[in-house]
PDB file of N, CA and C in Angstrom:
ATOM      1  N   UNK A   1     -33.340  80.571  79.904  1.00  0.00           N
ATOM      2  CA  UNK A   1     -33.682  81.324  78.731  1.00  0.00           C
ATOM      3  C   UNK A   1     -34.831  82.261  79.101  1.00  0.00           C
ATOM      4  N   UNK A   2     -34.676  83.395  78.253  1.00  0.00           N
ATOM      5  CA  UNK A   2     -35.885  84.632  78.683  1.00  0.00           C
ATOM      6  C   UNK A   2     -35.928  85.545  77.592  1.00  0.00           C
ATOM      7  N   UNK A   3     -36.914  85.808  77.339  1.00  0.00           N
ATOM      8  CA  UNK A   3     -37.584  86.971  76.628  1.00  0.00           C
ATOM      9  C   UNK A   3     -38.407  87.867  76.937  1.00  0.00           C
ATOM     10  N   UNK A   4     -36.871  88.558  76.918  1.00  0.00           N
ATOM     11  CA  UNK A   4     -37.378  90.449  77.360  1.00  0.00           C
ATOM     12  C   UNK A   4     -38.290  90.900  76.969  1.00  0.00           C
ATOM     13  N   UNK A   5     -38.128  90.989  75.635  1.00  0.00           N
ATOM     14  CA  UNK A   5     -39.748  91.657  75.425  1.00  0.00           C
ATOM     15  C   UNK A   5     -41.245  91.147  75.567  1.00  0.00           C
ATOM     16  N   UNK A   6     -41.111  89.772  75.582  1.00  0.00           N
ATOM     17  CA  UNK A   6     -42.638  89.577  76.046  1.00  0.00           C
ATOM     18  C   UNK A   6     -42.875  89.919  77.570  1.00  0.00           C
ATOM     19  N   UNK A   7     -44.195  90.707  77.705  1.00  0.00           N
ATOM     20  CA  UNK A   7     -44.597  91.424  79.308  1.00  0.00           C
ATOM     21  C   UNK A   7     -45.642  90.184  79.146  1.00  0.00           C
ATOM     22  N   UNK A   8     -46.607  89.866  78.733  1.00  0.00           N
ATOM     23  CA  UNK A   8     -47.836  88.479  78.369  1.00  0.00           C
ATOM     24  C   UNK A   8     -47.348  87.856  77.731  1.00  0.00           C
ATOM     25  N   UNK A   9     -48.209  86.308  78.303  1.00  0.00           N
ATOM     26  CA  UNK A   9     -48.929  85.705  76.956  1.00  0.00           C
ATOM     27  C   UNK A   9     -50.813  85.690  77.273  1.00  0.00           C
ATOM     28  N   UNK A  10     -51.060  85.391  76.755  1.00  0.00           N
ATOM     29  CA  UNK A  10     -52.719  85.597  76.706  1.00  0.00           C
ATOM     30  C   UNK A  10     -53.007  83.924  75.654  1.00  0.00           C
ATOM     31  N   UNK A  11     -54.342  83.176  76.256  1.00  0.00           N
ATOM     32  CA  UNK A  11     -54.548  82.324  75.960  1.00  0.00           C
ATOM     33  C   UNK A  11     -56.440  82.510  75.509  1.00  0.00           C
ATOM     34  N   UNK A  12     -56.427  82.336  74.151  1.00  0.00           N
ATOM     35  CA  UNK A  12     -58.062  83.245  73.958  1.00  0.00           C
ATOM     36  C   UNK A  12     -58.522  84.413  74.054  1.00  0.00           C
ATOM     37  N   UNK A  13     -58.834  84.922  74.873  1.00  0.00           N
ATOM     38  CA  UNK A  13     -58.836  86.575  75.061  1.00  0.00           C
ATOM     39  C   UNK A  13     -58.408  87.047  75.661  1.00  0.00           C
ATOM     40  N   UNK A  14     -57.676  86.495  76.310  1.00  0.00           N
ATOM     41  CA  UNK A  14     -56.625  86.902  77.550  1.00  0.00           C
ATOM     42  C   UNK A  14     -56.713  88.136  78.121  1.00  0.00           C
ATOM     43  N   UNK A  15     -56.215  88.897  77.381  1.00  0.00           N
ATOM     44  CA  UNK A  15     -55.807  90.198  78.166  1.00  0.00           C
ATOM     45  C   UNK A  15     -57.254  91.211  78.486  1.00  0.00           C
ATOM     46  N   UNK A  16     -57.601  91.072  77.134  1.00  0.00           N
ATOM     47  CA  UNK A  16     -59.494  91.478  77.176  1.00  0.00           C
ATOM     48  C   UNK A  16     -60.301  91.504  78.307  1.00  0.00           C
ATOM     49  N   UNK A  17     -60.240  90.042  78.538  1.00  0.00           N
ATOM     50  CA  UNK A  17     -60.650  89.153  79.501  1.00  0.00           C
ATOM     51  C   UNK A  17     -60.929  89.617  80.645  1.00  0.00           C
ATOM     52  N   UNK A  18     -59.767  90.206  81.045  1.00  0.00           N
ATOM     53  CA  UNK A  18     -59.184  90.353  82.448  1.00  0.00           C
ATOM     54  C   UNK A  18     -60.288  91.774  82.936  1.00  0.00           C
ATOM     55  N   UNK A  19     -60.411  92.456  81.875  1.00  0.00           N
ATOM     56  CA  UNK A  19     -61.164  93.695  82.267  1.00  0.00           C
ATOM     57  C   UNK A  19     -62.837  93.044  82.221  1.00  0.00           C
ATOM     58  N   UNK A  20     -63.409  92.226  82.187  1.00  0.00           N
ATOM     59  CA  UNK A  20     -64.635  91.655  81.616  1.00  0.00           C
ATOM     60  C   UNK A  20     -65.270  91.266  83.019  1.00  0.00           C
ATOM     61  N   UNK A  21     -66.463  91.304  83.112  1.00  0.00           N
ATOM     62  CA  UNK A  21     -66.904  90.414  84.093  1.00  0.00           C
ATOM     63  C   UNK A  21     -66.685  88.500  83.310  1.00  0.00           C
ATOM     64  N   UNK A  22     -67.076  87.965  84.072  1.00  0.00           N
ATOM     65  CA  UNK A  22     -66.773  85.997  83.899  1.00  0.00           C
ATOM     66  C   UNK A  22     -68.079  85.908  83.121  1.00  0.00           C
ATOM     67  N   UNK A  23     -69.093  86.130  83.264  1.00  0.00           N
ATOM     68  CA  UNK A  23     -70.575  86.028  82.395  1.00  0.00           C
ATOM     69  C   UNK A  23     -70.015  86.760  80.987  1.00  0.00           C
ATOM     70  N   UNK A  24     -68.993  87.144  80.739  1.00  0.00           N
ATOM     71  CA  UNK A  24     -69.215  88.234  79.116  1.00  0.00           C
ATOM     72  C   UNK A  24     -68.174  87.574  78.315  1.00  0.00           C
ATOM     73  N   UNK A  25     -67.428  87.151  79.148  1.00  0.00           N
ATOM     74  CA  UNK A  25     -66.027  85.948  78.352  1.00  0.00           C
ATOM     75  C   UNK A  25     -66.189  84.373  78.670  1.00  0.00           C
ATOM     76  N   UNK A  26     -67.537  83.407  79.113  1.00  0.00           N
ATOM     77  CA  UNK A  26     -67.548  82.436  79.404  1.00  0.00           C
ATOM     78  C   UNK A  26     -68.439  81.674  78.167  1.00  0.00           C
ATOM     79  N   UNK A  27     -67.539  80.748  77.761  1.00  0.00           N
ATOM     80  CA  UNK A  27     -68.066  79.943  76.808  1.00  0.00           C
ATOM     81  C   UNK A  27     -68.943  78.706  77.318  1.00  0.00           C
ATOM     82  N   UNK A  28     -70.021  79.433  76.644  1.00  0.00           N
ATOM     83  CA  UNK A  28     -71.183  78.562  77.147  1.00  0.00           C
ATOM     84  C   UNK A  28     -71.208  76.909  76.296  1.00  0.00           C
ATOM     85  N   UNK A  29     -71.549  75.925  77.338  1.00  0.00           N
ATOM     86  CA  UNK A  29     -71.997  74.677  76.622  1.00  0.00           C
ATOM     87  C   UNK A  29     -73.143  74.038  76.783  1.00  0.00           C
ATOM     88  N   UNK A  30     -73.563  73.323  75.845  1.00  0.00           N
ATOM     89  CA  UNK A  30     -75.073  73.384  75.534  1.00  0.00           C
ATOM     90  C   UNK A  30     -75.117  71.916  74.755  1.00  0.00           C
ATOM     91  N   UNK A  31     -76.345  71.314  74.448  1.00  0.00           N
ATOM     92  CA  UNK A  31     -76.490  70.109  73.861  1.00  0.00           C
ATOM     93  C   UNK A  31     -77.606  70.424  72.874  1.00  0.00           C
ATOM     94  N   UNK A  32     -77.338  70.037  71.282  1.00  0.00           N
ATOM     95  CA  UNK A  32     -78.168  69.629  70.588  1.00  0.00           C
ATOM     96  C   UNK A  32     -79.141  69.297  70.132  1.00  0.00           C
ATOM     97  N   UNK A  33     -78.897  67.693  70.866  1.00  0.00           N
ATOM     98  CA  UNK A  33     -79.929  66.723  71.332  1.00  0.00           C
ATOM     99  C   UNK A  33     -79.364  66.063  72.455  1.00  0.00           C
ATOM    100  N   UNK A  34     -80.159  64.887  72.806  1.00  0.00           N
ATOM    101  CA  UNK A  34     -79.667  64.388  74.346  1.00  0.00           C
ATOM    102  C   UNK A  34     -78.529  63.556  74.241  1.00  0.00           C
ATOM    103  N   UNK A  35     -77.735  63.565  72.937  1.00  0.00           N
ATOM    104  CA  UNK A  35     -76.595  62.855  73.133  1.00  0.00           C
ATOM    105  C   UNK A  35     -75.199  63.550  72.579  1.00  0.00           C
ATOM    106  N   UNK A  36     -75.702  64.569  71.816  1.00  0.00           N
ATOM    107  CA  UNK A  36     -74.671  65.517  71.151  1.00  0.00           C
ATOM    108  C   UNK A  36     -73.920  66.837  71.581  1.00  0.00           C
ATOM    109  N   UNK A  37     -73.093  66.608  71.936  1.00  0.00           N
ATOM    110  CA  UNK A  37     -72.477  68.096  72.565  1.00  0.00           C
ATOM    111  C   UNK A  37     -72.091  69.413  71.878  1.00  0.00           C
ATOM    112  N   UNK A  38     -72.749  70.349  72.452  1.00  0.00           N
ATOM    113  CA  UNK A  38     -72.029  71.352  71.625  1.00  0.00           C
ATOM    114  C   UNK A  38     -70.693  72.300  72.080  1.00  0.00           C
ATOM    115  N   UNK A  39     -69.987  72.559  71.897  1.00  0.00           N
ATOM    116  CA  UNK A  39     -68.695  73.120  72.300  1.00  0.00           C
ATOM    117  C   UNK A  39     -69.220  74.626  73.019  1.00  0.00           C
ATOM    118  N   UNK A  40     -69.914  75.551  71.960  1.00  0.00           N
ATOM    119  CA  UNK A  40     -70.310  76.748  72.254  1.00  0.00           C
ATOM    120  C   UNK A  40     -71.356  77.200  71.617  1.00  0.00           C
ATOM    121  N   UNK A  41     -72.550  77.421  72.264  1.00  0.00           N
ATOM    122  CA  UNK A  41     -74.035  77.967  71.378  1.00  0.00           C
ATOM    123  C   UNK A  41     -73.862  78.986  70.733  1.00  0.00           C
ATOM    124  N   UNK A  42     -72.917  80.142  71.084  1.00  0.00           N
ATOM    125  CA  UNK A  42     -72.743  81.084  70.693  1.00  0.00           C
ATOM    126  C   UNK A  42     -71.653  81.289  69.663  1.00  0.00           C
ATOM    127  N   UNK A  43     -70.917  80.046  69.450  1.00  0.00           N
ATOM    128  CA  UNK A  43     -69.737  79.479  68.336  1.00  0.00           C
ATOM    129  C   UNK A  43     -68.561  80.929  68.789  1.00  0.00           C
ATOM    130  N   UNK A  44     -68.384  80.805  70.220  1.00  0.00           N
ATOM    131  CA  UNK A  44     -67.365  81.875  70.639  1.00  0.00           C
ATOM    132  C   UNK A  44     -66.090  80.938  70.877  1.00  0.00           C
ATOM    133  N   UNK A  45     -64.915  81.775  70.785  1.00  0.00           N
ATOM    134  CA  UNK A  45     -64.285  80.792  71.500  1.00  0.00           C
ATOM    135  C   UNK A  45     -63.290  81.756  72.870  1.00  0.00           C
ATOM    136  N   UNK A  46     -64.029  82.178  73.490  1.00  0.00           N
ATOM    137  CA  UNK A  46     -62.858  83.007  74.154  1.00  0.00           C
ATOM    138  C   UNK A  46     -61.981  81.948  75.421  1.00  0.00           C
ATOM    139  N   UNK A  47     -62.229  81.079  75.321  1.00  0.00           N
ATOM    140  CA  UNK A  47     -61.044  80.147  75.997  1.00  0.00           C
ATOM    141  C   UNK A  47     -59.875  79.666  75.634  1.00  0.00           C
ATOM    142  N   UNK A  48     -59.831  80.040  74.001  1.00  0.00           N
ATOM    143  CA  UNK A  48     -58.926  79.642  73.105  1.00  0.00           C
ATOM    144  C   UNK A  48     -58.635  78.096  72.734  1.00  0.00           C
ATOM    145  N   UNK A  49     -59.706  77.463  73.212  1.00  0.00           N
ATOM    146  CA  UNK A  49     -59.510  76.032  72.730  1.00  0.00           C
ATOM    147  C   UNK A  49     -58.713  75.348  73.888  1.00  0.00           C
ATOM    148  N   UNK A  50     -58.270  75.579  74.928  1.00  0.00           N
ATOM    149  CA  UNK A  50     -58.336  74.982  76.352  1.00  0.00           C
ATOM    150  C   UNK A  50     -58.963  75.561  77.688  1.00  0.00           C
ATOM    151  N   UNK A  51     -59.020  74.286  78.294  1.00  0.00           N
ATOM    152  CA  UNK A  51     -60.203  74.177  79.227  1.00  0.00           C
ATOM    153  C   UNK A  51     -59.159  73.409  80.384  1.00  0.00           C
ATOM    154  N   UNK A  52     -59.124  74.110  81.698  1.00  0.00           N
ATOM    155  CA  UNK A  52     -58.871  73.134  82.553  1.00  0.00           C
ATOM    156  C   UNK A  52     -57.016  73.069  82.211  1.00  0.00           C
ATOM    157  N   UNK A  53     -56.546  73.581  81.488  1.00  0.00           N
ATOM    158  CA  UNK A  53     -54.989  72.948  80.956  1.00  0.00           C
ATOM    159  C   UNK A  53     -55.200  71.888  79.869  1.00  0.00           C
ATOM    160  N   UNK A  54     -56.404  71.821  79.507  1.00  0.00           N
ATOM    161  CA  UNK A  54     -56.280  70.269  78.193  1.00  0.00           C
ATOM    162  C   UNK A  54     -57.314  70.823  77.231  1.00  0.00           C
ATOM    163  N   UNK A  55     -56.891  70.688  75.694  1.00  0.00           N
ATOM    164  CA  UNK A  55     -57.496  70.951  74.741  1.00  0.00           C
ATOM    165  C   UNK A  55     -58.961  70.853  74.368  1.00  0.00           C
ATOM    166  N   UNK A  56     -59.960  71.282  74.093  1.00  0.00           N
ATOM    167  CA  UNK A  56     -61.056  70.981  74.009  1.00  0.00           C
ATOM    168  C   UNK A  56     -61.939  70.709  72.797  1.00  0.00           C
ATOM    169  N   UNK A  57     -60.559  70.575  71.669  1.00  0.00           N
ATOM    170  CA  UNK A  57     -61.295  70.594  69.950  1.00  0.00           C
ATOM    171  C   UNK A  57     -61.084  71.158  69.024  1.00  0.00           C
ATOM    172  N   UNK A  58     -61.594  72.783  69.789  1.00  0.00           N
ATOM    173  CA  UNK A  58     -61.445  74.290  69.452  1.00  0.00           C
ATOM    174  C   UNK A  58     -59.749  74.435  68.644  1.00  0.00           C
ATOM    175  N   UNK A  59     -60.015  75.649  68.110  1.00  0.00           N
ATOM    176  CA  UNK A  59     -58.696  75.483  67.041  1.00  0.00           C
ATOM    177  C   UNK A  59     -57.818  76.817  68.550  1.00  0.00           C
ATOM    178  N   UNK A  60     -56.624  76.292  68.983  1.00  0.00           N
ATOM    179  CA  UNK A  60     -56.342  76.875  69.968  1.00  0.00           C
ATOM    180  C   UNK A  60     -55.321  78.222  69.800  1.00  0.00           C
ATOM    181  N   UNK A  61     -55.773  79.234  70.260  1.00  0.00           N
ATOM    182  CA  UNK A  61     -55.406  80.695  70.116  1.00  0.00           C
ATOM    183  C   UNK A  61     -54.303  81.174  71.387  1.00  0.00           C
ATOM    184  N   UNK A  62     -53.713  81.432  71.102  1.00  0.00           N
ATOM    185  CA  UNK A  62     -52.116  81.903  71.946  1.00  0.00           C
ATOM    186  C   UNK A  62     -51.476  83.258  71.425  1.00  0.00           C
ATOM    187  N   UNK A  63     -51.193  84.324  72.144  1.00  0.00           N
ATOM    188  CA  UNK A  63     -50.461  85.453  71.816  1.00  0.00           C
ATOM    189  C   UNK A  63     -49.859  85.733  73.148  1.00  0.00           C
ATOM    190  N   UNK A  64     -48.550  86.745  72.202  1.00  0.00           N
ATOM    191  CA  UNK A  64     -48.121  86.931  73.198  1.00  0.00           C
ATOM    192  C   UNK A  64     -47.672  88.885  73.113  1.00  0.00           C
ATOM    193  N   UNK A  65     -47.826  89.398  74.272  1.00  0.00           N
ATOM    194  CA  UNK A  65     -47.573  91.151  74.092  1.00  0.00           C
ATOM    195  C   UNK A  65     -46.076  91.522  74.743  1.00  0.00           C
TER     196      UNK A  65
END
């Protein structure tokens, strides 16, 4: 099975991304306090809610061009 018209998919900012340096699309993580995690200080999500191939919480963002 195939679909012609999709040329992407993009996962978070995907395509954006690609033109970006890694410091301007990297979701920073950070702690609270010394036991509480925070996902992103900057409440960004340009990873789209996976990390690594496995979900991270984040509400997860997928398109496709």
């Amino acid at each position: 099975m195939s679909l012609q018209a999709v040329k992407a998919v993009e996962i978070g900012s995907g395509i954006a991304a690609a033109a970006s340096p890694g410091s301007a699309v990297h979701d920073e993580i950070g702690y609270d306090s010394p036991r509480i995690l925070l996902r992103s200080l900057a409440h960004v999500n340009n990873a789209g809610g996976i990390e690594g191939g496995v979900s991270n919480g984040e509400k997860s963002v997928c398109g496709a061009i």
